[in-house]
N, C-alpha and C. Protein backbone atom coordinates (compact mmCIF):
# COMPACT_ATOMS: atom_id res chain seq x y z
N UNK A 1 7.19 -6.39 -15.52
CA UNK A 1 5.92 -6.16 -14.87
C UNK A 1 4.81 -6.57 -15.82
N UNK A 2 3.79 -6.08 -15.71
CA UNK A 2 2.52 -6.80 -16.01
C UNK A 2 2.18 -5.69 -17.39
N UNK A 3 1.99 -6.11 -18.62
CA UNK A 3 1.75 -5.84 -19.74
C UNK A 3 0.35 -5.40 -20.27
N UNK A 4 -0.32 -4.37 -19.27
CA UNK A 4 -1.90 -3.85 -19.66
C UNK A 4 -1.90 -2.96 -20.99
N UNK A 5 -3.28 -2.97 -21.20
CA UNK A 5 -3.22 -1.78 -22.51
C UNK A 5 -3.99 -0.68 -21.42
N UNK A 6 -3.59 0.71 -22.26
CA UNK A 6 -4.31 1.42 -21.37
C UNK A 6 -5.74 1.62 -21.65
N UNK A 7 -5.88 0.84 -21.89
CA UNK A 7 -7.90 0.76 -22.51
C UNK A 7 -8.08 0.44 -20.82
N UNK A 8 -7.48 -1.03 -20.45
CA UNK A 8 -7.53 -1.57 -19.19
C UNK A 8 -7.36 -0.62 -17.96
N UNK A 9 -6.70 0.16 -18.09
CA UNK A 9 -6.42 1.10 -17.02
C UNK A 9 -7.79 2.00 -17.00
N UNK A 10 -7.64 2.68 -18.04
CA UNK A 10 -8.85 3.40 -18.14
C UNK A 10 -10.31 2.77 -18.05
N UNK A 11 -10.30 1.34 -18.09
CA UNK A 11 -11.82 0.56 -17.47
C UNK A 11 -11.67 0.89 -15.85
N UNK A 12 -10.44 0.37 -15.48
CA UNK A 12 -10.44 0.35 -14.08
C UNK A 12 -10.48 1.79 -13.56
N UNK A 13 -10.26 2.83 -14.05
CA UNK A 13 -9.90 4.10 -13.36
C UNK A 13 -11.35 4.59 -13.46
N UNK A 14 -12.43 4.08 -14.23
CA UNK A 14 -14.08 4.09 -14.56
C UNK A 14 -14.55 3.85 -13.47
N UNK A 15 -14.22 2.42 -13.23
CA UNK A 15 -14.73 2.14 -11.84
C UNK A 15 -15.16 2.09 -10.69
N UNK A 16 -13.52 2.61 -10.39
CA UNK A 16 -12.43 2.52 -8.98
C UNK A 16 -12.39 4.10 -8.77
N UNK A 17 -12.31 5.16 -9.70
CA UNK A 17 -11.66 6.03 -9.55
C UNK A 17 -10.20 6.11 -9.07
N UNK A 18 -9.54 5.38 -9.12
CA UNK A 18 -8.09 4.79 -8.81
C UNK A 18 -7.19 4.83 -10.74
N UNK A 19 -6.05 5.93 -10.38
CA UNK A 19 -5.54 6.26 -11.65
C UNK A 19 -3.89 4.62 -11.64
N UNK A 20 -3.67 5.14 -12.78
CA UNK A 20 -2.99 4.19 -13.60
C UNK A 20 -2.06 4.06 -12.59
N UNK A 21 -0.95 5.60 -11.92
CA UNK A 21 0.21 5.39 -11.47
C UNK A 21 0.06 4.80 -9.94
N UNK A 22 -0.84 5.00 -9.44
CA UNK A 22 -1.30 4.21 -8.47
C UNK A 22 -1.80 2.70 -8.33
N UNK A 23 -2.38 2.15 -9.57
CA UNK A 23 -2.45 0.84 -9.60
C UNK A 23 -0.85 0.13 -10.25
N UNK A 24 -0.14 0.72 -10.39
CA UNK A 24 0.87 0.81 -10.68
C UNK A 24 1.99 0.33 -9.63
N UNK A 25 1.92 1.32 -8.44
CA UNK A 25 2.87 1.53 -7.47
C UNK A 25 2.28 0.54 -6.83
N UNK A 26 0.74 0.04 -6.77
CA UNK A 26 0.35 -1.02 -5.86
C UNK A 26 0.84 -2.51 -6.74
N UNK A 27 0.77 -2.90 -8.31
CA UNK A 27 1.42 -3.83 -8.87
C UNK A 27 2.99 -3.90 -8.32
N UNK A 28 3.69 -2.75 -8.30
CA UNK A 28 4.97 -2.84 -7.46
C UNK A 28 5.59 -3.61 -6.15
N UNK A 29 4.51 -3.06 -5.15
CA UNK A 29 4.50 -3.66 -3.55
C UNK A 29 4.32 -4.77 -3.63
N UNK A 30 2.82 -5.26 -4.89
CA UNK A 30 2.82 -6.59 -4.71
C UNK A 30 3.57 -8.02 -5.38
N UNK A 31 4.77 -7.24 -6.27
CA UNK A 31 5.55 -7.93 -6.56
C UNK A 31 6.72 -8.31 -5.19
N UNK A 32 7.12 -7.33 -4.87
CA UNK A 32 7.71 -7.11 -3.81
C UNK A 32 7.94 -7.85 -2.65
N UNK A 33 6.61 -8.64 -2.13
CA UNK A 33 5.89 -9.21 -1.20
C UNK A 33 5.33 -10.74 -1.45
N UNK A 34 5.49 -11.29 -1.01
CA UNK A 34 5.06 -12.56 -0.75
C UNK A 34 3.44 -12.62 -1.28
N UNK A 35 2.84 -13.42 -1.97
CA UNK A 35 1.47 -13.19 -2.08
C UNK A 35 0.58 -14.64 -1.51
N UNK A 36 1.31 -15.24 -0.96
CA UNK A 36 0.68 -17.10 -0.37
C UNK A 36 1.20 -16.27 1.33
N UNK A 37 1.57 -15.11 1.33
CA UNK A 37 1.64 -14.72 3.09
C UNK A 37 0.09 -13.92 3.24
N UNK A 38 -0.58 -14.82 3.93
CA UNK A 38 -1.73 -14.29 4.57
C UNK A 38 -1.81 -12.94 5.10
N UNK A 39 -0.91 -12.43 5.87
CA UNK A 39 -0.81 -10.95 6.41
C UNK A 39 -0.99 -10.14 5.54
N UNK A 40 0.40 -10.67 4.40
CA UNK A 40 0.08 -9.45 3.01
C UNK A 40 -1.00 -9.21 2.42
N UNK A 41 -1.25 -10.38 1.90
CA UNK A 41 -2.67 -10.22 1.42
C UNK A 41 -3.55 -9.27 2.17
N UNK A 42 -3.82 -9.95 3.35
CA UNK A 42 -5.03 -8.63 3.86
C UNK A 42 -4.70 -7.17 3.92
N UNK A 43 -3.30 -7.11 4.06
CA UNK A 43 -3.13 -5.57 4.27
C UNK A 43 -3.59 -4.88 2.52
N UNK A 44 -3.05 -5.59 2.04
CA UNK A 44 -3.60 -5.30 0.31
C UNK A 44 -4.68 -5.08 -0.36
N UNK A 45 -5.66 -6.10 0.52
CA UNK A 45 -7.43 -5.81 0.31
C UNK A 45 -7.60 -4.75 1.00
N UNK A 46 -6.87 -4.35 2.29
CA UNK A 46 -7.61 -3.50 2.96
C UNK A 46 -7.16 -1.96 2.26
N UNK A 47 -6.22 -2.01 2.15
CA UNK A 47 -5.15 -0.88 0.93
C UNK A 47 -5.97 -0.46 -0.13
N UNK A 48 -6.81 -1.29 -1.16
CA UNK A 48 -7.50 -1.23 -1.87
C UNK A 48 -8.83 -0.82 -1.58
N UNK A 49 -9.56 -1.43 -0.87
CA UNK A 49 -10.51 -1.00 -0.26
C UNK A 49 -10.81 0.65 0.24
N UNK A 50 -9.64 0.84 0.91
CA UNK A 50 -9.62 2.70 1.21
C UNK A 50 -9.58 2.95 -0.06
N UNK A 51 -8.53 2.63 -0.71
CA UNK A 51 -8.41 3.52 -2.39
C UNK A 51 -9.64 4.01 -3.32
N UNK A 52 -10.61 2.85 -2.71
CA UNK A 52 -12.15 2.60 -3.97
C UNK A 52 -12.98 3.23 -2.85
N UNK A 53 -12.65 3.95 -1.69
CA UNK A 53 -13.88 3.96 -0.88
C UNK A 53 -14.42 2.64 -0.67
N UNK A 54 -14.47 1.52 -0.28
CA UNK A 54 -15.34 0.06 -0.33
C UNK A 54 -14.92 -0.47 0.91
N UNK A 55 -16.07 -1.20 1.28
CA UNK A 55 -15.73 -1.86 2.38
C UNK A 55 -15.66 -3.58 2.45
N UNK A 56 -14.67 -3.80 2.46
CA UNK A 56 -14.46 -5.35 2.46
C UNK A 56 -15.09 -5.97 3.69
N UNK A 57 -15.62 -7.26 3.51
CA UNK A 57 -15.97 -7.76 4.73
C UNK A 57 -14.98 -8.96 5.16
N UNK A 58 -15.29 -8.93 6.65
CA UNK A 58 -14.11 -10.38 6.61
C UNK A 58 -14.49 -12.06 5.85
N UNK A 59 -15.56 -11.93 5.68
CA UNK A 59 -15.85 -13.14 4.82
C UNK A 59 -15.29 -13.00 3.11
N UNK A 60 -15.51 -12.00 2.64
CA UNK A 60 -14.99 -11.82 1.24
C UNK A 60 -13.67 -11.72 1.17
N UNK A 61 -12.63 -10.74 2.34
CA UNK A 61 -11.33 -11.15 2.56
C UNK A 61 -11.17 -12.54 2.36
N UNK A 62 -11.62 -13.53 3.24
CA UNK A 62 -11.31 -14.66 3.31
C UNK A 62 -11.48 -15.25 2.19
N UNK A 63 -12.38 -15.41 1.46
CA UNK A 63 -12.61 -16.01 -0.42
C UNK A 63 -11.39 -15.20 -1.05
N UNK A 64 -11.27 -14.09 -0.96
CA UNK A 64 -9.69 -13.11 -1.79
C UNK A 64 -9.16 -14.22 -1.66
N UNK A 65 -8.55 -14.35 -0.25
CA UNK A 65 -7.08 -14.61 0.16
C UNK A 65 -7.25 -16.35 -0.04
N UNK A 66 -8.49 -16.90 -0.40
CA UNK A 66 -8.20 -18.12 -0.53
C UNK A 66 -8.25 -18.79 -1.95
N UNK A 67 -8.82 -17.49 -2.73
CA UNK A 67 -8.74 -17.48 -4.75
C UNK A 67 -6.93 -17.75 -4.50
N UNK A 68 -6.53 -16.59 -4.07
CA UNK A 68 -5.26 -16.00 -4.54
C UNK A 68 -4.29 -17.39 -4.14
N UNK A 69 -3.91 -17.67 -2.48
CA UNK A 69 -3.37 -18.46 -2.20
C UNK A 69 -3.29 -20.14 -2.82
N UNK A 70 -4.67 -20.37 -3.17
CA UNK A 70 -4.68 -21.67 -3.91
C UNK A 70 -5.12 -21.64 -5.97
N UNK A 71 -4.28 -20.27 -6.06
CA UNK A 71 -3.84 -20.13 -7.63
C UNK A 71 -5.47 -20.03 -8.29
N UNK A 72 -6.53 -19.50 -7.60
CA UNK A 72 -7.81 -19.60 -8.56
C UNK A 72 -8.40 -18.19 -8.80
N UNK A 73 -6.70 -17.29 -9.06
CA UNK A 73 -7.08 -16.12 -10.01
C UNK A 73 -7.37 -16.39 -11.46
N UNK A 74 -8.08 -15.62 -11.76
CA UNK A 74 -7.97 -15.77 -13.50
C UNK A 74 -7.12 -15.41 -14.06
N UNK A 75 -6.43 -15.83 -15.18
CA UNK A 75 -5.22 -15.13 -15.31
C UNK A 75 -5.46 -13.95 -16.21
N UNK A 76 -6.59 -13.93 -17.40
CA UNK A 76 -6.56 -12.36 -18.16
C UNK A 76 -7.92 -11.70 -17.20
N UNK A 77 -6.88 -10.78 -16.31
CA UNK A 77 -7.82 -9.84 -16.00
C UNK A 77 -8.70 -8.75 -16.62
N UNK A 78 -8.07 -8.52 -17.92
CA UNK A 78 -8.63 -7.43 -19.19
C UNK A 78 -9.70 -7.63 -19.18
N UNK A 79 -10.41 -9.23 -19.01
CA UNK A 79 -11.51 -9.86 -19.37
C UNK A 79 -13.13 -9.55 -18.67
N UNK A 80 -11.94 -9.56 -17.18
CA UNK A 80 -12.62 -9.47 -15.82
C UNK A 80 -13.22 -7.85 -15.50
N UNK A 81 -12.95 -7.03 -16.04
CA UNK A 81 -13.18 -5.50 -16.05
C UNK A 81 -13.99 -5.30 -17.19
């Protein structure tokens, strides 16, 4: 799995209010799952979205799912938080 420090967790749990074992169990599913399947993806933003309280719109879904699908994640997220 994915090799964070918990500095990183603890930026994100600042944030999000979303704890470690939960971003955790969601790194899990999304190994799990196809991530170039459009369906997944959205169910995942929308998954997240309840978690943070936030409301995604369908236009920003659509930029997600079109970073992700055509590989224009960043790859050190540490950076990104």
């Amino acid at each position: 799995m994915f090799n964070f420090s918990d500095s990183f967790f603890n930026k994100v749990e600042k944030k999000t209010n979303v704890g470690k074992d939960t971003i955790l169990d969601l790194a899990r599913k999304l190994q799990q799952n196809d991530l170039k399947n459009e369906g997944t993806l959205r169910e995942v933003i929308q998954e997240i979205g309840a978690m943070t309280g936030k409301t995604v719109s369908k236009d920003k879904e659509d930029k997600i799912i079109s970073a992700v699908v055509n590989d224009k994640i960043p790859k050190d997220l540490d950076k990104m938080i």
